[in-house]
Protein backbone atom coordinates (compact mmCIF):
# COMPACT_ATOMS: atom_id res chain seq x y z
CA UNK A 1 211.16 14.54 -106.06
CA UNK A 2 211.16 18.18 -106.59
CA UNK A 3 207.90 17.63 -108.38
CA UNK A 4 206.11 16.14 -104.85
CA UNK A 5 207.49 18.74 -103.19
CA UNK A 6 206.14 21.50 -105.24
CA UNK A 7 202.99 19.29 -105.28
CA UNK A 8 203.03 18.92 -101.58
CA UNK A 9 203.46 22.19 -100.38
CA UNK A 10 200.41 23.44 -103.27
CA UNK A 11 198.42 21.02 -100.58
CA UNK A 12 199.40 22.56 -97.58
CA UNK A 13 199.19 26.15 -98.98
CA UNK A 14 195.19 25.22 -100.29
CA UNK A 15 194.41 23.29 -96.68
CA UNK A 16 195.83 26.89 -94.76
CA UNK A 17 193.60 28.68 -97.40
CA UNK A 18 190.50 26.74 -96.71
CA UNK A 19 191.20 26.93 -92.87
CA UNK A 20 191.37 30.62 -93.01
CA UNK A 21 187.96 30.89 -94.57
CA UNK A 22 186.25 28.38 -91.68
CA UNK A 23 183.70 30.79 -89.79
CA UNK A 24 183.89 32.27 -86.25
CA UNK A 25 184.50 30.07 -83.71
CA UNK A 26 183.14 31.10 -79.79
CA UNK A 27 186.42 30.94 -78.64
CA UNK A 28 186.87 34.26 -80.47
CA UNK A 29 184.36 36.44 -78.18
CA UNK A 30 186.13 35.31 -74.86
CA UNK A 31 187.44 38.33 -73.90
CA UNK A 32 183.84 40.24 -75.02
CA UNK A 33 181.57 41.73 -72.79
CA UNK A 34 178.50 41.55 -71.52
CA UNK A 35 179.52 38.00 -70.28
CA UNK A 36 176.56 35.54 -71.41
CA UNK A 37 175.36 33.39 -69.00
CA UNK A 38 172.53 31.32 -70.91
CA UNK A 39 171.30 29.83 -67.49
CA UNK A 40 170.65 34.54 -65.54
CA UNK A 41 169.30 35.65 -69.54
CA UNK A 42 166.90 32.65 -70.35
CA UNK A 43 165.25 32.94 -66.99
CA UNK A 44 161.68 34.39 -66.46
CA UNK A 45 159.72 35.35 -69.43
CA UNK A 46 161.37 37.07 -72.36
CA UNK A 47 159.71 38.22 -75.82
CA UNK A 48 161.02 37.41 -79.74
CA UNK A 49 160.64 38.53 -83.25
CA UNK A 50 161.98 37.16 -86.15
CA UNK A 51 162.04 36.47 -89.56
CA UNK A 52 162.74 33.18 -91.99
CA UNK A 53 164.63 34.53 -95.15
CA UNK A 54 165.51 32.12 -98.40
CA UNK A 55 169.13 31.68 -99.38
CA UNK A 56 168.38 34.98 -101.66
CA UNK A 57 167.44 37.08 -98.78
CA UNK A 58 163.96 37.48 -99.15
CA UNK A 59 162.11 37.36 -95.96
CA UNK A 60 159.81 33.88 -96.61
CA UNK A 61 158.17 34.05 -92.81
CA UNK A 62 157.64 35.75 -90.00
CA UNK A 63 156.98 35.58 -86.15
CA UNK A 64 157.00 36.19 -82.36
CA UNK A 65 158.33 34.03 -79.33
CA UNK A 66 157.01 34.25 -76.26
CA UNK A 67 159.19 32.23 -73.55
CA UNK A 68 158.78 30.72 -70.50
CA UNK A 69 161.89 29.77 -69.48
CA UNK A 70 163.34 28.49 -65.75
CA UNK A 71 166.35 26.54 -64.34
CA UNK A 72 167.20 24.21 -61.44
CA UNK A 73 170.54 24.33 -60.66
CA UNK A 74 171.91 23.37 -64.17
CA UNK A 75 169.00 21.33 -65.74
CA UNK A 76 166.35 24.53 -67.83
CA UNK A 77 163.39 24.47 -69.83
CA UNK A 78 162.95 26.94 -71.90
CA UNK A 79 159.08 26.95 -73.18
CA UNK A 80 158.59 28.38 -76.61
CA UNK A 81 155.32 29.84 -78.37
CA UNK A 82 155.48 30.52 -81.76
CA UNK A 83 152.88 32.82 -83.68
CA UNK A 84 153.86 33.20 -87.74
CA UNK A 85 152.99 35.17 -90.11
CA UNK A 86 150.26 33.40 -91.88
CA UNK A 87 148.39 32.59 -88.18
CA UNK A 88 150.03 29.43 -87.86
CA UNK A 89 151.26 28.90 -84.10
CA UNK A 90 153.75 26.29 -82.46
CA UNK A 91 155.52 25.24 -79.36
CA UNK A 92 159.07 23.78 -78.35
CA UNK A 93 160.07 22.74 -75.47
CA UNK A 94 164.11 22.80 -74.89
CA UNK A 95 165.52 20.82 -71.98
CA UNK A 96 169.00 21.97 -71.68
CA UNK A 97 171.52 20.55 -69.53
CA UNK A 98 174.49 23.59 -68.02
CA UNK A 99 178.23 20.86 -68.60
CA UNK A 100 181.70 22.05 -68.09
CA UNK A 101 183.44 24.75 -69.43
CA UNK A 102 180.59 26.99 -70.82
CA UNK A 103 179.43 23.97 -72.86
CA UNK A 104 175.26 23.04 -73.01
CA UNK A 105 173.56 20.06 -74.48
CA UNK A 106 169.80 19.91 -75.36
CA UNK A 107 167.03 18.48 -76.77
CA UNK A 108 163.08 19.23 -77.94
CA UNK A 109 160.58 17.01 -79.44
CA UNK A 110 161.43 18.19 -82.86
CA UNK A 111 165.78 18.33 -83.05
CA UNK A 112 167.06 15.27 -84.37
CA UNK A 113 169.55 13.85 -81.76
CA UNK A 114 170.91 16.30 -79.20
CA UNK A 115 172.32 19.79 -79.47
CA UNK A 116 175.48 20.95 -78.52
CA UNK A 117 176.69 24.62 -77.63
CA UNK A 118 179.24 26.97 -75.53
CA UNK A 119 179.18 30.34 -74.60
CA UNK A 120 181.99 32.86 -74.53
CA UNK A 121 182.47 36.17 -73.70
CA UNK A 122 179.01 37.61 -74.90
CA UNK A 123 178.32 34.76 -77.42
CA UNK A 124 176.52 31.27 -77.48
CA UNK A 125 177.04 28.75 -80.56
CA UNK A 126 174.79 26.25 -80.73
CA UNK A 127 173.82 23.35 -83.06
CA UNK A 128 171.48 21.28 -84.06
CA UNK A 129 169.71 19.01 -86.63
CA UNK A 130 165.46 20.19 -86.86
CA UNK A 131 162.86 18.25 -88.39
CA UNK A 132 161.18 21.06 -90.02
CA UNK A 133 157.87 20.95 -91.54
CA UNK A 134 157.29 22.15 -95.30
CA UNK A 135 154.20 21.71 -97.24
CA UNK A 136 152.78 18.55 -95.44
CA UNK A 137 156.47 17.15 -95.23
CA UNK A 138 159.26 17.22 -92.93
CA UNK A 139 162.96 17.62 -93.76
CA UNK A 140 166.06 17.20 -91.41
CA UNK A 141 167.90 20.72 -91.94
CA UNK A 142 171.18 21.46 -89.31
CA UNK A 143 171.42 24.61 -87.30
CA UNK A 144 174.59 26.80 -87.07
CA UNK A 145 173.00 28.78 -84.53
CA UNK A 146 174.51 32.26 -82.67
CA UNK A 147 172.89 34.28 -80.25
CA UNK A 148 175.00 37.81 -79.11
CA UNK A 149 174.05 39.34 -75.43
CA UNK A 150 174.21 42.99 -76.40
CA UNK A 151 172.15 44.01 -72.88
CA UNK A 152 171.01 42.51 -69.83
CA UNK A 153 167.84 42.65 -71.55
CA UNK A 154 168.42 42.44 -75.68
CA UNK A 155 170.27 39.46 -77.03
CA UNK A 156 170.30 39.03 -81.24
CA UNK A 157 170.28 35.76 -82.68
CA UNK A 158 171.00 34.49 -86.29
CA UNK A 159 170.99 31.09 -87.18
CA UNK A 160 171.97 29.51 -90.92
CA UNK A 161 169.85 26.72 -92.19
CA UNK A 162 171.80 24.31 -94.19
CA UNK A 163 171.02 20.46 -95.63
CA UNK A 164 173.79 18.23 -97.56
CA UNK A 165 176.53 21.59 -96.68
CA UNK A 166 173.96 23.63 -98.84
CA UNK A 167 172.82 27.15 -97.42
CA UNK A 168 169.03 27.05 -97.12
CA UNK A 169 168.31 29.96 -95.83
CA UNK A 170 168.98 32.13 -92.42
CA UNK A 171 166.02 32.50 -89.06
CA UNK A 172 167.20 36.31 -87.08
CA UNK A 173 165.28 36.86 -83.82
CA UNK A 174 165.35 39.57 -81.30
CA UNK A 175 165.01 38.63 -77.52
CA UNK A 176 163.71 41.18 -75.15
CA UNK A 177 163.78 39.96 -71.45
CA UNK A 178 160.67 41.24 -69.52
């Protein structure tokens, strides 16, 4: 008996280990400011640079956003152009959807499913599955995604790239709001 106990409590004392090294949650900014609200930044047109680095660090990609984005009362598009690097361009176009308690859903032609997100204090987590395009194939990789208001104009956003629980790589972006 004393043996299940011992074994038993080893269990708890790993699980409360393990929980302890889970990442941020947006719950934790709440009492931040600038208060975020997705629906007065990603309004008008607003300007992005960023970089694609491999799990090592080393930057693999680079590029600018320019974004077109607008709302009607809590349905937004936000209309992306991508230029990389290497002259390659692209667009997405999210359709997000403003639900209760800070919480967004969205979707684009190229996320898997829907994504879901909340803001908090000057934060925004947001996830989502992307088919992503890699030498002629495509491959679903998940999205831990945060963006951080630190203006009324500059938010910072860094997003982990991850397939099967394995870290791919990271994407950081600058917004500037024109």
């Amino acid at each position: 008996m004393k043996r299940r106990t011992l074994l038993a409590a080893s269990g708890a004392t790993a699980l409360t280990a393990l929980a302890g090294c889970a990442g941020p949650q947006v719950s934790d900014y709440a009492a931040e400011k600038p208060v975020l609200d997705l629906r007065q930044y990603f309004n008008g047109t607003l300007d992005a640079w960023g970089v694609f680095t491999d799990r090592s660090g080393k930057v693999v990609k680079r590029f600018t956003v320019v974004m077109q984005c607008s709302w009607q009362g809590d349905d937004g598009v936000l209309d992306e152009d991508f230029t990389y690097s290497d002259g390659t361009k692209q667009r997405r176009i999210w359709r997000l959807k403003k639900l209760a308690d800070g919480r967004y859903s969205g979707r684009a032609d190229d996320v898997v499913g829907e994504a879901t997100g909340q803001e908090r204090g000057y934060a925004f987590n947001w996830k989502y599955t992307l088919a992503l395009p890699v030498d002629g194939r495509v491959f679903d990789v998940q999205f831990d995604d945060w963006m951080y208001l630190m203006t009324d104009k500059v938010m910072l956003n860094k997003a982990v790239m991850s397939k099967f629980g394995f870290r791919l790589g990271e994407v950081t972006l600058s917004f500037t709001k024109r």
